[in-house]
Protein backbone atom coordinates (compact mmCIF):
# COMPACT_ATOMS: atom_id res chain seq x y z
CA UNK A 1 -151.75 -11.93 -68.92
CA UNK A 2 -154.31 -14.73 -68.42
CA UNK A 3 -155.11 -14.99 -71.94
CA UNK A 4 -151.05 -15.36 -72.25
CA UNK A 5 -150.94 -18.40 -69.59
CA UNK A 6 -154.40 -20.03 -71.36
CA UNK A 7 -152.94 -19.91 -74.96
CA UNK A 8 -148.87 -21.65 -73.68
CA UNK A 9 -151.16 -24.04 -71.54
CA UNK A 10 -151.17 -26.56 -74.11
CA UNK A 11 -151.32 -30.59 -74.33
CA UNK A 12 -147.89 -31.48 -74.65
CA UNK A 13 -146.65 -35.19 -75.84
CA UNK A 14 -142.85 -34.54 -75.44
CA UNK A 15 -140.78 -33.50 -72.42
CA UNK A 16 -137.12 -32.83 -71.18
CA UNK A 17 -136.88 -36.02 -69.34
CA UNK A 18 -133.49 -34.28 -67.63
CA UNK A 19 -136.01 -32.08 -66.06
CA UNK A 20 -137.63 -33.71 -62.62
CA UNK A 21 -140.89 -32.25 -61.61
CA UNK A 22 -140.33 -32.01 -57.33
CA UNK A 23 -142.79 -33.20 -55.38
CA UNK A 24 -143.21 -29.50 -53.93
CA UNK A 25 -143.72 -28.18 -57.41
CA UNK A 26 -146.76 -31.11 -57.66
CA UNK A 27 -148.10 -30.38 -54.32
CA UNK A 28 -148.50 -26.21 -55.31
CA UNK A 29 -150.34 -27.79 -58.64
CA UNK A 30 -152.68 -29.95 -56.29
CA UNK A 31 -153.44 -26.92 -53.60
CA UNK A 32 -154.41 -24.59 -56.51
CA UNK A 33 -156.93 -27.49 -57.84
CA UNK A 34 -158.36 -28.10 -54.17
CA UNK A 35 -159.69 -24.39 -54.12
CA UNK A 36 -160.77 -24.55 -57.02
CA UNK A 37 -164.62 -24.62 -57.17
CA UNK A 38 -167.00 -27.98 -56.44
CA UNK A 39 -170.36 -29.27 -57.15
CA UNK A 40 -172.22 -28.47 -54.47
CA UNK A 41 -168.90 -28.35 -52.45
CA UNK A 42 -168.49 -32.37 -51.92
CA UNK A 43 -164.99 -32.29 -53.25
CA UNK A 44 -164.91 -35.74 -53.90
CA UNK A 45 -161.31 -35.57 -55.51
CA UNK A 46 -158.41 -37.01 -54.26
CA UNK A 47 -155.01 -36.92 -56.23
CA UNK A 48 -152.10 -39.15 -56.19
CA UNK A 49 -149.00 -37.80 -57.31
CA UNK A 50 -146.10 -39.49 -58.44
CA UNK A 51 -142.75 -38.06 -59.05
CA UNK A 52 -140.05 -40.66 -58.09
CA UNK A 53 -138.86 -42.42 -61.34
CA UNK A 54 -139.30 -46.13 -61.37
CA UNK A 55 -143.44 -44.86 -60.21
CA UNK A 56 -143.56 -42.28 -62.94
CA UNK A 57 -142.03 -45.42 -65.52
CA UNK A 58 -144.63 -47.50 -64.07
CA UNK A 59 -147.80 -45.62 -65.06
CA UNK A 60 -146.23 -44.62 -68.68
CA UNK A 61 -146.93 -47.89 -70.25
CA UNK A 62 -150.54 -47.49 -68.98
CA UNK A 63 -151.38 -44.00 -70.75
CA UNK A 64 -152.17 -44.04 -74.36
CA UNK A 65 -151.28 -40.83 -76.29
CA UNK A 66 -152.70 -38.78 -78.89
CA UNK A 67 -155.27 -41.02 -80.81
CA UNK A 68 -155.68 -38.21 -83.02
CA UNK A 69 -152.46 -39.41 -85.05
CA UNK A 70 -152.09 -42.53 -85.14
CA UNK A 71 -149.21 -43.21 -87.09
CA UNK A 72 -147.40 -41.71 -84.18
CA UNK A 73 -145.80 -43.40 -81.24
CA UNK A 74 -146.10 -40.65 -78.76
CA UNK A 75 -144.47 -39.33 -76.29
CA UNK A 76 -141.38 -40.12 -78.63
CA UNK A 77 -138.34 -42.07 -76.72
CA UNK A 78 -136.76 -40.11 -74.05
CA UNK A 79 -139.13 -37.73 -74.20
CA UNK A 80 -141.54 -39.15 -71.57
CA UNK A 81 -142.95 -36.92 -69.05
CA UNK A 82 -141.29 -36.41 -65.58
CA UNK A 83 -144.36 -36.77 -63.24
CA UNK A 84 -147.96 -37.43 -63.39
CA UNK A 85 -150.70 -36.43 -61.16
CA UNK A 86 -153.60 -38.94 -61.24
CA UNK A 87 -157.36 -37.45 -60.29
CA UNK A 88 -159.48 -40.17 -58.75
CA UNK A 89 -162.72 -39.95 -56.57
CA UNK A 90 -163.44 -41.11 -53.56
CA UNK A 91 -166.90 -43.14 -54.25
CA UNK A 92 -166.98 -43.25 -50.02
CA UNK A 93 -168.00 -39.36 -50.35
CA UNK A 94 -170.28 -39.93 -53.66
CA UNK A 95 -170.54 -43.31 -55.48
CA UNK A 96 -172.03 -42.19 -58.76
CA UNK A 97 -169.07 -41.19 -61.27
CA UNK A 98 -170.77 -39.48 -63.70
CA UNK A 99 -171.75 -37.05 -61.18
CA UNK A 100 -168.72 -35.03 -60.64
CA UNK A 101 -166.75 -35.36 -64.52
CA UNK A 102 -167.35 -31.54 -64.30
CA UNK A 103 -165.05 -31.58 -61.51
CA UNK A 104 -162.32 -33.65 -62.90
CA UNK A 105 -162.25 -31.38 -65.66
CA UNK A 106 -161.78 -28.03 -63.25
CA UNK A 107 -158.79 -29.78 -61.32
CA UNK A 108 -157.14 -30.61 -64.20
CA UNK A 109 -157.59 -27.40 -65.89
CA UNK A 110 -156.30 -25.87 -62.98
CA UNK A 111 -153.60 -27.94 -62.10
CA UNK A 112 -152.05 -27.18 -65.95
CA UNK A 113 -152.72 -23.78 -65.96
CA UNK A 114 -150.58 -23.79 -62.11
CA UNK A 115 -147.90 -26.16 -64.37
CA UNK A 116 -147.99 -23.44 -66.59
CA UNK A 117 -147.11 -20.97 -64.51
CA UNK A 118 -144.62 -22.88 -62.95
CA UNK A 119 -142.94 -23.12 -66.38
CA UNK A 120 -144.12 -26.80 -66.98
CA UNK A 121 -147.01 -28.29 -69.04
CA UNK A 122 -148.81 -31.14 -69.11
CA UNK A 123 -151.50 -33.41 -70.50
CA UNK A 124 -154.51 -34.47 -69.65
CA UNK A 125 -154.52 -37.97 -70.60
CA UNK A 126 -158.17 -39.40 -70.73
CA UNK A 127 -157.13 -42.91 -72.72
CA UNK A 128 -155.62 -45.08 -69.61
CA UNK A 129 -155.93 -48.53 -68.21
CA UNK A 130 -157.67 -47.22 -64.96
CA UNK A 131 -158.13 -50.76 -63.28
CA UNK A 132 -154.39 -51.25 -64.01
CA UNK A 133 -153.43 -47.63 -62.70
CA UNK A 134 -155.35 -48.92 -59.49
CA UNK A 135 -153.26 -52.01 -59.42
CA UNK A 136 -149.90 -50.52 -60.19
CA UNK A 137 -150.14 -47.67 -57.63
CA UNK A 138 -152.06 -49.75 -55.00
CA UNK A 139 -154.68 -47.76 -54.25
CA UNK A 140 -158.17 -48.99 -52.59
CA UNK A 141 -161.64 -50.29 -54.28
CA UNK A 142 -163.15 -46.75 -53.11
CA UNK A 143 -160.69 -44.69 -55.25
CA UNK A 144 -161.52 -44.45 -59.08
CA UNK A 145 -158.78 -43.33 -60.94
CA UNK A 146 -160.84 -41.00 -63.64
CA UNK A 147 -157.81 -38.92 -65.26
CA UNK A 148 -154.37 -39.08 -65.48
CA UNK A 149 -152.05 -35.39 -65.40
CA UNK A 150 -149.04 -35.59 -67.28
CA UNK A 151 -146.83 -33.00 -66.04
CA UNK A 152 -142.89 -32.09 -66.46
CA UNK A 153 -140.83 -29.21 -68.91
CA UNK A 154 -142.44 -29.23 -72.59
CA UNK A 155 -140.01 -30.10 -75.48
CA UNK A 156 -142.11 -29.69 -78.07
CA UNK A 157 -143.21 -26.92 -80.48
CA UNK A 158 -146.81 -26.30 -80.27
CA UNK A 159 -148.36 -24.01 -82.81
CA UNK A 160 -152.38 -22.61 -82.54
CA UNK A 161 -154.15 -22.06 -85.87
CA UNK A 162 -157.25 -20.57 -86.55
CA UNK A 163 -159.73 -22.79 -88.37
CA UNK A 164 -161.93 -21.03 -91.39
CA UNK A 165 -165.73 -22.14 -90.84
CA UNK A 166 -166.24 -25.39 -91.70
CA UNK A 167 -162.88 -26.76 -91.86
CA UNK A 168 -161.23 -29.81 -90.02
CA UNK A 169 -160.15 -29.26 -86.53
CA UNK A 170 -157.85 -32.21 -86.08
CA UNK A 171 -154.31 -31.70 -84.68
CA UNK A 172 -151.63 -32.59 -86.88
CA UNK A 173 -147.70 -32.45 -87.39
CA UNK A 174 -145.57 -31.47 -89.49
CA UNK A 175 -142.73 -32.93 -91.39
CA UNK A 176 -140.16 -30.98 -88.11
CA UNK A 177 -142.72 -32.62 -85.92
CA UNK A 178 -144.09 -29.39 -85.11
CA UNK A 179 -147.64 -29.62 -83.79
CA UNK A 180 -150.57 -27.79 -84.77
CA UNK A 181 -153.38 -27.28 -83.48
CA UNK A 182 -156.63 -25.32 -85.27
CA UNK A 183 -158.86 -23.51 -83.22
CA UNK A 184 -162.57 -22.27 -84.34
CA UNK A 185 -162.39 -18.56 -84.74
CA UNK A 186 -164.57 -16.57 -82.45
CA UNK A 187 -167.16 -14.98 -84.48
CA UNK A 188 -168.25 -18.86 -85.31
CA UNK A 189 -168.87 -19.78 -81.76
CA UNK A 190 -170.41 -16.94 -80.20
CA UNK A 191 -173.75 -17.42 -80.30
CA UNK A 192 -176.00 -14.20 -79.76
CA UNK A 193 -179.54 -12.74 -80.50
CA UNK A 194 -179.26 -10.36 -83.58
């Protein structure tokens, strides 16, 4: 059942934009990432979420998507996500950033797989214009915006391949636009005394 939610818990560039994402639904995504676990407890995050259109058109423009295909414009038009859910960290309870990236990376695993469950997806969306993210959503000097949460209802077709040892792992899509994405097999990343 978890291995289920893990493998539909995918990064997804397109979304029913007739679909809103409630600011209940984002909430539920935010208390499942505040339990989840901490270095050395500080919990440093702190998570702006936006829902309301004209904020969620606002912080679009400042994401950039997919750099693994180039050629692409993505999301494509009118298929822009619904919501987004921006992690930042409060340098007034720790000022070194570095410090808690393992962190960022728990919340916003957890807060997809939570999307997941809700029926959404999402996308963790690492390439942004931070210091304009800060300006656009008004938020103070002490809060650095370190990753941006897509979130609303995927309309895409994500497939998972399994990559033969030593072949490329890059994502790609086909000629339907279908996306695929190879994974290493097991046996070649298991490492283990023999």
């Amino acid at each position: 059942m978890f291995k289920d939610l893990v493998k539909a818990n995918r990064s997804y560039r397109g979304y029913d934009e007739s679909r809103r994402v409630t600011r209940e639904e984002l909430l539920e995504m935010v208390d499942c990432a505040r339990l989840a676990a901490s270095s050395v407890n500080m919990q440093p995050l702190r998570y702006y979420i936006a829902w309301e259109k004209d904020e969620v058109d606002r912080i679009q423009p400042l994401t950039g998507w997919a750099k693994g295909l180039p050629d692409l414009e993505l999301p494509h038009k009118g298929m822009c996500p619904t919501a987004f859910i921006i992690i930042c960290q409060d340098t007034k309870v720790w000022e070194s950033l570095a410090r808690f990236q393992k962190d960022v990376g728990l919340a916003a695993q957890t807060i997809l797989l939570a999307a997941t469950e809700m029926g959404l997806g999402g996308c963790m969306i690492g390439s942004f214009q931070a210091g304009e993210v800060r300006r656009a959503l008004d938020l103070p000097e002490h809060l650095a915006p370190m990753l941006v949460v897509a979130i609303g209802k995927p309309a895409e077709r994500i497939v998972l391949t399994e990559a033969a040892e030593g072949e490329s792992v890059a994502y790609y899509r086909d000629a339907d636009d279908v996306h695929y994405v190879p994974k290493r097999a097991l046996k070649d990343i298991v490492l283990e005394r023999k």
